[in-house]
Protein backbone atom coordinates (compact mmCIF):
# COMPACT_ATOMS: atom_id res chain seq x y z
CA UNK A 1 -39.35 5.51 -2.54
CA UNK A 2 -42.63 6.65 -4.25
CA UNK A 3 -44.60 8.41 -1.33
CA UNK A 4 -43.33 11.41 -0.37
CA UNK A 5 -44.08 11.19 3.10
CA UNK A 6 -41.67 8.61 3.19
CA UNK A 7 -39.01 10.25 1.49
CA UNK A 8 -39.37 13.44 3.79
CA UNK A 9 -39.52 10.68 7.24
CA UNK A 10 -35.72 9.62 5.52
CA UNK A 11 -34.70 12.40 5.16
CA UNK A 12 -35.23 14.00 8.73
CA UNK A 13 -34.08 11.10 10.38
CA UNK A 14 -30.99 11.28 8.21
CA UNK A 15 -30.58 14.77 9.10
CA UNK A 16 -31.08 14.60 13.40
CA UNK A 17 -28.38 11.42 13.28
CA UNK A 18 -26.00 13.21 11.44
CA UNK A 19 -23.33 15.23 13.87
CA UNK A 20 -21.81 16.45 10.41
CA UNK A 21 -23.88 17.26 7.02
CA UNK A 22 -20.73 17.30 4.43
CA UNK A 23 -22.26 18.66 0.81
CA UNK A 24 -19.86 16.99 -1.90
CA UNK A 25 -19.80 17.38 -5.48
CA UNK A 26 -19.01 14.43 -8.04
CA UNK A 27 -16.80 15.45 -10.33
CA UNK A 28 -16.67 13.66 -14.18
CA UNK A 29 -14.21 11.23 -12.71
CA UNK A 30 -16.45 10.18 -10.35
CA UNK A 31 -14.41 11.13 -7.88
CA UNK A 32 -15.92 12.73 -4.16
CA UNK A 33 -14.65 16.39 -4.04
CA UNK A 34 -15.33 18.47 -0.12
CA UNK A 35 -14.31 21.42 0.41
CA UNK A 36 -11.53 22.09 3.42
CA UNK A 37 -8.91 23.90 4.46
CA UNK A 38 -5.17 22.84 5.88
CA UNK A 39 -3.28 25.30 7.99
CA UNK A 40 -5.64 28.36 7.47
CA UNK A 41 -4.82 27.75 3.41
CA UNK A 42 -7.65 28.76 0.67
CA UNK A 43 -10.20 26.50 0.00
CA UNK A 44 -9.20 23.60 -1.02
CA UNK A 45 -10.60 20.94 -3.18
CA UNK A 46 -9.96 18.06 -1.56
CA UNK A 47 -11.29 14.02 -2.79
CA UNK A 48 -12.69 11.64 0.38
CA UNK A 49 -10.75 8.80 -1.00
CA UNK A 50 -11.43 5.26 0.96
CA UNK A 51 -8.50 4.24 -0.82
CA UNK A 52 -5.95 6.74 1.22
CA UNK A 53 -5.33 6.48 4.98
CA UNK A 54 -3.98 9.91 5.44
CA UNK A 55 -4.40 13.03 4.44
CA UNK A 56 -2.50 14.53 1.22
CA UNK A 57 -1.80 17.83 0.28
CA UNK A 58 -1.32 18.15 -3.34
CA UNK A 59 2.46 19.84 -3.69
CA UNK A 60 2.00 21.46 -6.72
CA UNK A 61 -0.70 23.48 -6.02
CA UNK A 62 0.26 24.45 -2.81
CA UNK A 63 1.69 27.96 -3.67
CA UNK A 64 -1.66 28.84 -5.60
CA UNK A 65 -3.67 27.61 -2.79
CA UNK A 66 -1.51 29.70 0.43
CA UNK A 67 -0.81 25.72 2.04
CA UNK A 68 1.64 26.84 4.41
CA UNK A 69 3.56 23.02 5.47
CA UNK A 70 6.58 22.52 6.88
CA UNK A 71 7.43 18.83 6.09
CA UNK A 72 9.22 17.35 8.42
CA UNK A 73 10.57 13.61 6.68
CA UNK A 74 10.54 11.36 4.32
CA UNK A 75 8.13 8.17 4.02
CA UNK A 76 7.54 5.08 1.82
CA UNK A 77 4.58 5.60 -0.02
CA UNK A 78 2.39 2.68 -1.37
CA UNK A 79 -0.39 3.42 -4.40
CA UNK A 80 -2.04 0.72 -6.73
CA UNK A 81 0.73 0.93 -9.35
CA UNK A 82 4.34 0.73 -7.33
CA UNK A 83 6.14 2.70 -4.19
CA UNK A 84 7.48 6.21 -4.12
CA UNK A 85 9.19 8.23 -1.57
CA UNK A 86 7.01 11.16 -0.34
CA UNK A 87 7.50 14.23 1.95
CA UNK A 88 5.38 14.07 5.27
CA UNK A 89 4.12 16.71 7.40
CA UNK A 90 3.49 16.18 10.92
CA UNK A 91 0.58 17.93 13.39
CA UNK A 92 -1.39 19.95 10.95
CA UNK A 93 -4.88 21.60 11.37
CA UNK A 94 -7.47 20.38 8.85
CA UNK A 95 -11.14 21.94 8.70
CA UNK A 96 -13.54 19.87 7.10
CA UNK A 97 -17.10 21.14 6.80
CA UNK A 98 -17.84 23.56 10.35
CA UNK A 99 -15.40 21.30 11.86
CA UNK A 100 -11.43 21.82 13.20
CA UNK A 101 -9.58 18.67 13.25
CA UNK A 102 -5.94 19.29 14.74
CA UNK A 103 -2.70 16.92 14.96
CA UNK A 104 -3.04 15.65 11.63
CA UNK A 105 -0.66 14.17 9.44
CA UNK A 106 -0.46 15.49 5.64
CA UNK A 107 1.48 13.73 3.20
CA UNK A 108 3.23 15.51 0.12
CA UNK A 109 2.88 14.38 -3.35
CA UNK A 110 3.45 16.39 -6.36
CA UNK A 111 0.76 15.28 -8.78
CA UNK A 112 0.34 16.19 -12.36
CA UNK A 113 -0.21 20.00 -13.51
CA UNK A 114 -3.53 18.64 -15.23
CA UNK A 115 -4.80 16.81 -11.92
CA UNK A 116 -7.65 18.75 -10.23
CA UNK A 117 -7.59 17.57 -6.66
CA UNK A 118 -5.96 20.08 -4.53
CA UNK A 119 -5.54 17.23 -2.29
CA UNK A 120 -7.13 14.07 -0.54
CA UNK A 121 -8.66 12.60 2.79
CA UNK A 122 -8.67 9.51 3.75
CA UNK A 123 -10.70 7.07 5.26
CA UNK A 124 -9.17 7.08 8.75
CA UNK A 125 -9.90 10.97 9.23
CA UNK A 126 -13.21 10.13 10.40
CA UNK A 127 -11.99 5.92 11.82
CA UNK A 128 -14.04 6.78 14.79
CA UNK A 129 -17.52 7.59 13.34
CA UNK A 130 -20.28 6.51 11.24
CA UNK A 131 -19.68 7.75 8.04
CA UNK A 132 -22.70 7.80 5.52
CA UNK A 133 -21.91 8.56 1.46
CA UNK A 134 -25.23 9.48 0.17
CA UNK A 135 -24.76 10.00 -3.82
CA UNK A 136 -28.45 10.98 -4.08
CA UNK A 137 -28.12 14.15 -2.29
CA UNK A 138 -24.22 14.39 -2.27
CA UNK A 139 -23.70 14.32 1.14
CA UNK A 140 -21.45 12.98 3.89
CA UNK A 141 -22.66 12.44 7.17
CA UNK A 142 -20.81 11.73 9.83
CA UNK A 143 -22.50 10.30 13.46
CA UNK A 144 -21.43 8.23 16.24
CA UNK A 145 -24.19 5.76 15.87
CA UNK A 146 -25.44 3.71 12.74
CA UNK A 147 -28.82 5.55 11.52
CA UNK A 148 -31.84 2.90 12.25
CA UNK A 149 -32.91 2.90 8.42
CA UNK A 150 -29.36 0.65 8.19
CA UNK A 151 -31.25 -2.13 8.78
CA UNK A 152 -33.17 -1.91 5.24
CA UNK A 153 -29.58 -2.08 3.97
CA UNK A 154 -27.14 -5.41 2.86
CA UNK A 155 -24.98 -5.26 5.91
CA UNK A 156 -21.52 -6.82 4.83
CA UNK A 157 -18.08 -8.13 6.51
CA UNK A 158 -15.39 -4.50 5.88
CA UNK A 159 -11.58 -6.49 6.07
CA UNK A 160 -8.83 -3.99 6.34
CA UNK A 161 -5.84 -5.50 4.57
CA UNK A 162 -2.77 -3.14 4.92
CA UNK A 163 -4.50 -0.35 6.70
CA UNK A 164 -7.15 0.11 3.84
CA UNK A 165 -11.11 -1.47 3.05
CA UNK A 166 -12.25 -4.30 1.35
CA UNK A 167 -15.24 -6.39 0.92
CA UNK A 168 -15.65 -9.53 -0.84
CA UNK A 169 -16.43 -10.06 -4.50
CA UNK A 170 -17.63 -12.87 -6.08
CA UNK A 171 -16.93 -12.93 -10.19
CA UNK A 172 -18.08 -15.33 -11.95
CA UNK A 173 -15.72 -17.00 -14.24
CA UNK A 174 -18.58 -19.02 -16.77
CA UNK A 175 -19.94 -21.57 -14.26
CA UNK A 176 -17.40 -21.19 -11.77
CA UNK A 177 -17.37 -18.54 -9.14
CA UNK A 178 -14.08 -16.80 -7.59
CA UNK A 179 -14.04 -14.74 -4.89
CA UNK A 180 -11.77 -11.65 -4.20
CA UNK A 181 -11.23 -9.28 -1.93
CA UNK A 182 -11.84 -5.39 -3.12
CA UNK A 183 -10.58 -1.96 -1.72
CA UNK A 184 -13.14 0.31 -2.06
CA UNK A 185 -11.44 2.72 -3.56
CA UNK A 186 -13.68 6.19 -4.06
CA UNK A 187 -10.23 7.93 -5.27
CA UNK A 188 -10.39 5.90 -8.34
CA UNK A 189 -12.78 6.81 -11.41
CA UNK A 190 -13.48 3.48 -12.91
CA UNK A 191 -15.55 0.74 -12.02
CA UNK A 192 -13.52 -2.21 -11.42
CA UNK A 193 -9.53 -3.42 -11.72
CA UNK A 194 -8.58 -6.39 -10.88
CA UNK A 195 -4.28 -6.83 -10.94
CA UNK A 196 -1.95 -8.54 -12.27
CA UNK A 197 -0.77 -11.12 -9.93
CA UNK A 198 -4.88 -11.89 -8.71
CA UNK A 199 -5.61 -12.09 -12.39
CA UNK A 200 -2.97 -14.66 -12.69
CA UNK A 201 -3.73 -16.56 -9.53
CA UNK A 202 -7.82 -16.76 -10.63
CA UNK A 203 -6.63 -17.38 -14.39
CA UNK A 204 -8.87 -14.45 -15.51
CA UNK A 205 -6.90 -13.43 -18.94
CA UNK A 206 -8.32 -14.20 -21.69
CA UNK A 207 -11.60 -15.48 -20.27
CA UNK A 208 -13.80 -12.12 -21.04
CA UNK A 209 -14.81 -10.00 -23.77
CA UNK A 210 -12.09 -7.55 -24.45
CA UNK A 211 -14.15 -4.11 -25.64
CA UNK A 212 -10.82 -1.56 -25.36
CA UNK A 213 -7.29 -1.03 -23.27
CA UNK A 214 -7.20 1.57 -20.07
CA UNK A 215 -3.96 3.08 -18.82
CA UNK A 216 -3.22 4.13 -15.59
CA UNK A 217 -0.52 6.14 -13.91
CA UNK A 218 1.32 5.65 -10.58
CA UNK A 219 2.58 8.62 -8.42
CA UNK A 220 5.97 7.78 -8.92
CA UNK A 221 5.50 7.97 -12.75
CA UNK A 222 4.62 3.80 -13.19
CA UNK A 223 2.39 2.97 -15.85
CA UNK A 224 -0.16 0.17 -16.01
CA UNK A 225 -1.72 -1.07 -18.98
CA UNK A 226 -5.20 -2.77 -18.73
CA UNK A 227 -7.17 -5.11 -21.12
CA UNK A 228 -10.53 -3.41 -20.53
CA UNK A 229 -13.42 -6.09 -20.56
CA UNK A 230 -17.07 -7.12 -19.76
CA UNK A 231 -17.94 -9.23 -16.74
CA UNK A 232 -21.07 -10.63 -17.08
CA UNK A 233 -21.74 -10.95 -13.41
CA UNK A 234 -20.49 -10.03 -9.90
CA UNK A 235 -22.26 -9.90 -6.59
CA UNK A 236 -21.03 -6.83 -4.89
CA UNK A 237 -22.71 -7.20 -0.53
CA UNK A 238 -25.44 -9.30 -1.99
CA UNK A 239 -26.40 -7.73 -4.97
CA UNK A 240 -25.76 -8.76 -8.57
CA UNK A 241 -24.10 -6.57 -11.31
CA UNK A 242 -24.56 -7.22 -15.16
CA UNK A 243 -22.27 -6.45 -17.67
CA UNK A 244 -19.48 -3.94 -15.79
CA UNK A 245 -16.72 -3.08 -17.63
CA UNK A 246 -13.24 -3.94 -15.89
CA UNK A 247 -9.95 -3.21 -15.71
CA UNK A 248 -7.57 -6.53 -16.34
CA UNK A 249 -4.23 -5.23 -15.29
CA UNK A 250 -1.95 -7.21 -18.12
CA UNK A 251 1.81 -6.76 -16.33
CA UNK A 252 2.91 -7.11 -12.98
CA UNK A 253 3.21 -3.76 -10.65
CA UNK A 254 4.70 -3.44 -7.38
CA UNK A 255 1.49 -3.37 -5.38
CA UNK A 256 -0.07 -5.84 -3.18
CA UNK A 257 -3.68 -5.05 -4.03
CA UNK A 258 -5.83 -7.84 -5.45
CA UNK A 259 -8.45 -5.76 -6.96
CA UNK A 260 -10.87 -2.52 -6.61
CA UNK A 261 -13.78 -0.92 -7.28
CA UNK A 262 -13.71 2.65 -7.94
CA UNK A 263 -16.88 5.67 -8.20
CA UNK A 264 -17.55 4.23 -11.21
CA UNK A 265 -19.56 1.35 -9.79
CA UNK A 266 -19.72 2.74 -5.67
CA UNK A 267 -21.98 6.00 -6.76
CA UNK A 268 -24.59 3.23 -7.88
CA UNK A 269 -25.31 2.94 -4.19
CA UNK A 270 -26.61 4.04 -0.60
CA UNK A 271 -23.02 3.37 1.67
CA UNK A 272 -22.73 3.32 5.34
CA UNK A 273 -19.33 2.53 7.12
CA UNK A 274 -18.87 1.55 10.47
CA UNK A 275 -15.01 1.21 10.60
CA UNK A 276 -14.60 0.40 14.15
CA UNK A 277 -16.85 -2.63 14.29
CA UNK A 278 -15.99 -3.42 10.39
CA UNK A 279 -19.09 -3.65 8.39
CA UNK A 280 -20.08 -1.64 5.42
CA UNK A 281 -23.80 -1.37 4.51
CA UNK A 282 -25.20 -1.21 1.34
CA UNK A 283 -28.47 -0.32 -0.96
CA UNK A 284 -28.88 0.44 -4.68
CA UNK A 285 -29.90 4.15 -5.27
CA UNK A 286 -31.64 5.18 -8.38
CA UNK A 287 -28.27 4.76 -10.60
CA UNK A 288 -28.17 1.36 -10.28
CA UNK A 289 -28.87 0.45 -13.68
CA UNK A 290 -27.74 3.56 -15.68
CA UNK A 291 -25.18 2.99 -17.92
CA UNK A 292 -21.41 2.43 -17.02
C-alpha cells in the first residue's frame, strides 16, 4: 500500500466492520497474547490459539492470578505430542476485550513454572463470527460478515479434522509435489512440523537439508525430537514459500496430526476466518520475506 489515502480507506472500513477491535501483542514465541479475564480473576494473559478448541486456564498460575474454578471432571485431553487426563470446568464467565461471554467451558492444565501464558482461547470461542488476525496492527476483529476488501485476498478451502483447522499444503519433494493437510496452529512458535507417521507415509526423512534438531514438549511430559531442515518450497493458499525451516518429527507420538504451521510462518500474513462456511483468506503483509 504506498498511498496513504488508501491505507487510511483500509483502515476505516476495517474499523466500521469490526463488532470487536481486540489489540494483541506478539510475544518472542510468536505466540498471540489478549488480555481477559475468567470468573472476575486478574488480568490474564491469555494466547488465541487456532490450535485449541476450548478455553484453558493455566493451573499453576491460578492462585497468583485470583482464578476462582471449581472443576467439575475429568477429560481426555489430545495435544500434538500424546494424551493426558485434564481437569474441566463447566459454565464459566470469560471477558474478552469489552465483551462478557458466559457458559463457557475452561479446561485445567498445569503447565510449566517457566511458561508465560496464563492461559489459552481457542478457535471455537468466536465459531460464529468473522474473525480477522491482522499482525500489522495487532489486532483481532471480530464481525458477523466477511469485510469486502476479502476479495483482494487468496480465499482457500478451511477442513476441520478432529474439531480443529487445516488447509492444504503442497511441499515439494525435488520434482515431485505432496500435499498435506495443516492445522493452523497460532499456539505454536515455529514455522512448520510435519510428524512422524505423515513423514513416513510421504517418505520425507532424509530428503532435506538438515541445519539443527528442535525439541518439543507434550502436556503430559512427552518429548518429541525433530530433525530441523530447509524446504525449498511450499505453497501455503496460493502463495509460494522459499527456504522455511521445518520441523521433521523423527519418532512416532500418540497424535493424529499430520502436520502444522505455527506464528512462525502465519504472522507473515493478512488472515481472515470464516469458520461457519469454512474458508480461510489469505494475503502477505510486509513480513513476508523477513527472515525465519
Amino acid at each position: 500500500m504506498k498511498q496513504i489515502s488508501i491505507l487510511l480507506f483500509i483502515l476505516s472500513t476495517t474499523i466500521s466492520n469490526a463488532q470487536e477491535v481486540i489489540p494483541f501483542k506478539l510475544g518472542d514465541d510468536n505466540r498471540i497474547y489478549i488480555n481477559g479475564l475468567i470468573n472476575q480473576s486478574d488480568t490474564l494473559n491469555l494466547v488465541f490459539d487456532l490450535g485449541a478448541n476450548i478455553t484453558v486456564i493455566n493451573k499453576t498460575k491460578m492462585e497468583a492470578n485470583n482464578v476462582n474454578i471449581k472443576f467439575d471432571t475429568l477429560v481426555t485431553n489430545g495435544g500434538g505430542n500424546g494424551f493426558s487426563q485434564e481437569s474441566k470446568s463447566f459454565r464459566n464467565l470469560v471477558r474478552i476485550g469489552t465483551q462478557d461471554y458466559t457458559g463457557k467451558d475452561v479446561l485445567g492444565i498445569s503447565y510449566p513454572e517457566s511458561e508465560k501464558l496464563d492461559g489459552l482461547i481457542g478457535w471455537n470461542f468466536f465459531e460464529d463470527k468473522i474473525v480477522e488476525i491482522d499482525f500489522e496492527s495487532k489486532e483481532l476483529l471480530v464481525s458477523d460478515n466477511l469485510p469486502d476488501y476479502s476479495e483482494r485476498f487468496n480465499k482457500t478451502k478451511l477442513k476441520f479434522i478432529e474439531g480443529l483447522p487445516y488447509i492444504k499444503t503442497i511441499l515439494y519433494k525435488g520434482k515431485k509435489k505432496v500435499k498435506i493437510w495443516t492445522m493452523l496452529d497460532t499456539g505454536y512458535n515455529s514455522s512448520f512440523k510435519v510428524y512422524y507417521s505423515t513423514s513416513i507415509k510421504n517418505k520425507l526423512s532424509n530428503e532435506y537439508q538438515v541445519i539443527g534438531e528442535s525439541t518439543s514438549f507434550g502436556t503430559d511430559g512427552t518429548i518429541a525430537k525433530s530433525d530441523y531442515v530447509l524446504i525449498p518450497k511450499i505453497k501455503i493458499g496460493g502463495f509460494e514459500i522459499y527456504n522455511m525451516p521445518a520441523d521433521i518429527v523423527k519418532k512416532k507420538v500418540e497424535s493424529n496430526i499430520p502436520a502444522l504451521y505455527g506464528g512462525s510462518l502465519l504472522k507473515r500474513f493478512h488472515i481472515i476466518l470464516d469458520f461457519e462456511r469454512r474458508f480461510v483468506y489469505l494475503k502477505p503483509n510486509r513480513n513476508i520475506n523477513s527472515e525465519f
